[in-house]
Protein backbone atom coordinates (compact mmCIF):
# COMPACT_ATOMS: atom_id res chain seq x y z
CA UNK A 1 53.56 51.83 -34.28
CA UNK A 2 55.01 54.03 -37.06
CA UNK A 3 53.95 57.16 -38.13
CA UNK A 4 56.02 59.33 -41.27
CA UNK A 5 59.06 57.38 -40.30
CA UNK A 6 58.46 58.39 -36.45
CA UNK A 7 59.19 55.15 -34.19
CA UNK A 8 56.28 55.95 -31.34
CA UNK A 9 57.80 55.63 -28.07
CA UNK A 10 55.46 56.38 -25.72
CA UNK A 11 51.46 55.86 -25.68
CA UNK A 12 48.85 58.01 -23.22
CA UNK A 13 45.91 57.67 -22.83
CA UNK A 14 43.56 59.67 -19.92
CA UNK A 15 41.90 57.80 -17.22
CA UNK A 16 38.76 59.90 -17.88
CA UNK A 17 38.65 58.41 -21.45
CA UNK A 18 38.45 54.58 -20.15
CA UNK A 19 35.02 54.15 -19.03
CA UNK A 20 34.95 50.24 -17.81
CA UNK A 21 37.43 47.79 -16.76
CA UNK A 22 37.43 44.69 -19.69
CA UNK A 23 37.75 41.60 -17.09
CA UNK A 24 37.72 39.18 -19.79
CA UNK A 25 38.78 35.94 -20.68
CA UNK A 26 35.97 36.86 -22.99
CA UNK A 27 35.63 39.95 -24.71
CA UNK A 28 32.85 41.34 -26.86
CA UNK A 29 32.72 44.32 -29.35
CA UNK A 30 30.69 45.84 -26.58
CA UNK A 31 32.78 45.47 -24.21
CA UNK A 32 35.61 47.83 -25.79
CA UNK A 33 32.81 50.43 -26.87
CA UNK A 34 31.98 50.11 -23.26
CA UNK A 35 35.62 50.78 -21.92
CA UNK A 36 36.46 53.65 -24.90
CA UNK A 37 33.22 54.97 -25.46
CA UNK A 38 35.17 58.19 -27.05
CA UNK A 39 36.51 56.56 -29.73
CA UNK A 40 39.22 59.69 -30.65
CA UNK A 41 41.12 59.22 -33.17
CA UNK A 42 44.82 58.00 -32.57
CA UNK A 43 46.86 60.74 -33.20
CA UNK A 44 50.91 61.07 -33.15
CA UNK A 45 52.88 64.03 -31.88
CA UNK A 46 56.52 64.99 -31.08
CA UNK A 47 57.76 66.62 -28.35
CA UNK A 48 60.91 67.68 -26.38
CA UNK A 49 62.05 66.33 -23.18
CA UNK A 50 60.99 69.80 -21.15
CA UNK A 51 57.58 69.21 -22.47
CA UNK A 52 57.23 65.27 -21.99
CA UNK A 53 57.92 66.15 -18.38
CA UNK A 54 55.20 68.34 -18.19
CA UNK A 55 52.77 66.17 -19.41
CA UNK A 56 54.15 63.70 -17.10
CA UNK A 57 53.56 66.89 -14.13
CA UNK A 58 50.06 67.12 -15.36
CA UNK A 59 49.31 63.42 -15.20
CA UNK A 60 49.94 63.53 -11.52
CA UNK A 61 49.02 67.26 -10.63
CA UNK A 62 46.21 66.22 -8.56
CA UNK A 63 46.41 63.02 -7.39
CA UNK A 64 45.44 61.32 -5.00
CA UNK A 65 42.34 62.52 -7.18
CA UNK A 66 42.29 60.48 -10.38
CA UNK A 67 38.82 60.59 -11.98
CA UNK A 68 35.00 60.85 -11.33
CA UNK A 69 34.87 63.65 -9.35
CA UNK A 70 34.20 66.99 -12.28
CA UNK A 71 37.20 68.40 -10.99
CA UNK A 72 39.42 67.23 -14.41
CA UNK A 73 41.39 64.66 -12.82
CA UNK A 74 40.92 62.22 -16.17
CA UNK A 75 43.98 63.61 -16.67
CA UNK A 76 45.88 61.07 -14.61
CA UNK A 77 47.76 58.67 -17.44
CA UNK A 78 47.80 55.34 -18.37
CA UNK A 79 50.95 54.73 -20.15
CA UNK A 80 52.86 52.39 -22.44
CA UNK A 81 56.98 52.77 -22.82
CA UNK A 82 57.65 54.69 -20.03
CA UNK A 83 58.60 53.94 -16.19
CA UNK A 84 57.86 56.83 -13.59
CA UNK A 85 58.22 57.81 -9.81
CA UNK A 86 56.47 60.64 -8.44
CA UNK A 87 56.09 62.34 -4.71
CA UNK A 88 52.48 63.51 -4.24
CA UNK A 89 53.70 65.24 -1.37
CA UNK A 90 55.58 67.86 -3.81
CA UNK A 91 53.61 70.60 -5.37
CA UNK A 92 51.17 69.84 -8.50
CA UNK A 93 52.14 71.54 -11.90
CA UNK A 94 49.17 71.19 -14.51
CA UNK A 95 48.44 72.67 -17.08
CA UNK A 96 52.27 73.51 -18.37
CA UNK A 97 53.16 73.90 -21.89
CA UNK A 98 56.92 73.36 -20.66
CA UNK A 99 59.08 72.57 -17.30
CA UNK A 100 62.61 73.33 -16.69
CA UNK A 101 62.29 70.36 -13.78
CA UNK A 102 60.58 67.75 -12.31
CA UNK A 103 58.18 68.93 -9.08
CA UNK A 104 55.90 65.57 -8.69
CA UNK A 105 57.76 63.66 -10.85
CA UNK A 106 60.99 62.65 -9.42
CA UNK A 107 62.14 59.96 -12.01
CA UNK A 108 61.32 59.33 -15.36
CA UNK A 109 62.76 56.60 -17.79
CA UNK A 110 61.68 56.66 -21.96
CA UNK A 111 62.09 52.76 -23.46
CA UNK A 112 64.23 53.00 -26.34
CA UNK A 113 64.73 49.54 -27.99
CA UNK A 114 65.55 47.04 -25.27
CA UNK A 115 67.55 49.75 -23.20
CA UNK A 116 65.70 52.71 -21.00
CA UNK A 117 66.64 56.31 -21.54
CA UNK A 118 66.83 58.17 -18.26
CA UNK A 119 64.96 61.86 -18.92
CA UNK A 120 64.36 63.34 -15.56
CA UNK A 121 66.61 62.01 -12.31
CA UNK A 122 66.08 63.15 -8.89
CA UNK A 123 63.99 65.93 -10.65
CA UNK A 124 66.04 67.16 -13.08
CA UNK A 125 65.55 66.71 -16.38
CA UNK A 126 69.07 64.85 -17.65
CA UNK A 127 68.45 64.87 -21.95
CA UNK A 128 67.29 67.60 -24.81
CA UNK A 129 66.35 64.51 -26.81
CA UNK A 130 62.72 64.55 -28.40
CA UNK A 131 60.19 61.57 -27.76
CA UNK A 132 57.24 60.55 -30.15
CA UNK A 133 53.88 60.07 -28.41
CA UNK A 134 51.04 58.57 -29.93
CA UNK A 135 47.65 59.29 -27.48
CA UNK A 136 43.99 60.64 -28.72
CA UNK A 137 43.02 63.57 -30.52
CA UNK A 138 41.55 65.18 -27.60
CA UNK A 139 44.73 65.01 -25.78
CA UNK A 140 47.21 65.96 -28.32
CA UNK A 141 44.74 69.14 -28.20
CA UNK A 142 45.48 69.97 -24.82
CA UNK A 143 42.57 68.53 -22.92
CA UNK A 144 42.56 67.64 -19.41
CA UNK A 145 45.47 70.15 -19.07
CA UNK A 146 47.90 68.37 -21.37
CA UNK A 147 49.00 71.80 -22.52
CA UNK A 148 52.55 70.60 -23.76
CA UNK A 149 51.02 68.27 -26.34
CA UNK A 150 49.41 70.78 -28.22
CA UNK A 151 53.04 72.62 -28.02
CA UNK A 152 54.05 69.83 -29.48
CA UNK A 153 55.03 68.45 -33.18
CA UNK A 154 51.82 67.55 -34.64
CA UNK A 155 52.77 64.62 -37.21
CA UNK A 156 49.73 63.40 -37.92
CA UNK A 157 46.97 61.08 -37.36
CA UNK A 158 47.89 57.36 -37.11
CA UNK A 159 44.46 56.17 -39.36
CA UNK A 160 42.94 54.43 -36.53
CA UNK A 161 40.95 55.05 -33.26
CA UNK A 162 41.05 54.21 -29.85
CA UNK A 163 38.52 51.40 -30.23
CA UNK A 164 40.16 50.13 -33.30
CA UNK A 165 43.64 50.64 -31.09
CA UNK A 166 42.40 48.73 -28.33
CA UNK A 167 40.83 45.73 -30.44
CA UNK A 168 44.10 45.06 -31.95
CA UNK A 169 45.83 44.95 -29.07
CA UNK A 170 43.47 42.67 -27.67
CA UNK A 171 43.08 40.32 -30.57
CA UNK A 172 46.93 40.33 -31.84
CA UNK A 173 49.13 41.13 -28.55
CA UNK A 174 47.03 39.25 -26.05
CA UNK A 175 45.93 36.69 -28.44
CA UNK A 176 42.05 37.06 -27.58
CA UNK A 177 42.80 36.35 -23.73
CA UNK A 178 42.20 39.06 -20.65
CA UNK A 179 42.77 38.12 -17.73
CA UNK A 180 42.30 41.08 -14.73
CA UNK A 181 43.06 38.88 -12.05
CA UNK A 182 46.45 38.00 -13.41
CA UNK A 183 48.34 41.79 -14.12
CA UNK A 184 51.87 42.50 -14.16
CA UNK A 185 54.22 42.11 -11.48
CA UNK A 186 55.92 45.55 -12.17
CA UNK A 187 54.06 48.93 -12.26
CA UNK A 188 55.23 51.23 -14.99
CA UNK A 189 53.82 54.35 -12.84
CA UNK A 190 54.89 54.48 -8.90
CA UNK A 191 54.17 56.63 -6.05
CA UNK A 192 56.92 57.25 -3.79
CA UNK A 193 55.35 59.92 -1.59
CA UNK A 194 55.30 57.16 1.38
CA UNK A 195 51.03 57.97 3.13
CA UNK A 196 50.67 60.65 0.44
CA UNK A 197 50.53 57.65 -2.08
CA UNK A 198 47.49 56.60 -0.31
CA UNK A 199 44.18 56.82 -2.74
């Protein structure tokens, strides 16, 4: 996805804004309203390494709560372009607008092209290089605590939603075919935090 020129590197989206898994193989137009009810639109903004990591904090603030319980843990991401490790058992920063380190988040690697950029090692944060992040309007606003995306560069709504984002991923990048039992061998998000990992 492009936006002004902007390569989008990463894409977020909040666990509280998926409402239903889509099982598949076969998948109806109510099925996606049923699994983005929201329907925000797409939205693209730019932000600094110090703030990615805080987003990347907030994701994981609270875990092991996640969603479902009124407490704002939607907040915990589902992400495209990105690999992270984080330690539950270190303290929870939400809410940030900027870090100067990682707490939680003890590793985090950007996809750039076919290589990975390494932005936070062993906690600290290793680049002052700026990351485009394409995620919903609500978001990109600061809710559920995503503070350092409204800090952010605002560049601009993609013209699309999340249903309409979420169709074409469907019908063009899966080819019309879901299959939950089948998911990837590799997790892009990891818990390292040994029992503390334990939902």
């Amino acid at each position: 996805m492009k936006n002004e020129g902007e390569q989008v590197d990463i894409g977020i989206a909040n666990a509280g804004g998926i409402r239903a898994s889509i099982d598949g193989p076969d998948v109806t137009q109510c099925d996606i309203n049923e699994a983005a009810p929201y329907n925000n639109p797409v939205v693209v903004v730019k932000v600094n390494a110090n703030q990615l990591v805080a987003a990347m904090e907030n994701s994981v603030c609270l875990f092991p709560l996640i969603s479902g319980d009124g407490l704002g843990t939607g907040r915990f991401a589902q992400m495209i372009g990105v690999e992270m490790e984080f330690d539950p058992s270190e303290a929870g920063v939400c809410d940030q607008a900027s870090v100067n380190a990682g707490s939680r988040v003890r590793s985090l690697k950007v996809k750039r092209g076919a290589d990975y950029e390494v932005v936070v090692e062993d906690g600290a944060i290793n680049t002052g290089g700026n990351y485009v992040i394409a995620t919903s309007a609500y978001l990109a606003g600061g809710g559920d605590g995503y503070s350092s995306l409204a800090a952010g560069e605002q560049l601009g709504d993609s013209g699309v939603t999340e249903y309409q984002a979420l169709w074409t991923y469907i019908a063009y990048e899966l080819i019309s075919y879901v299959n939950i039992k089948d998911p990837p061998a590799s997790q892009s998000i990891k818990c390292v935090g040994g029992d503390d990992c334990k939902l």
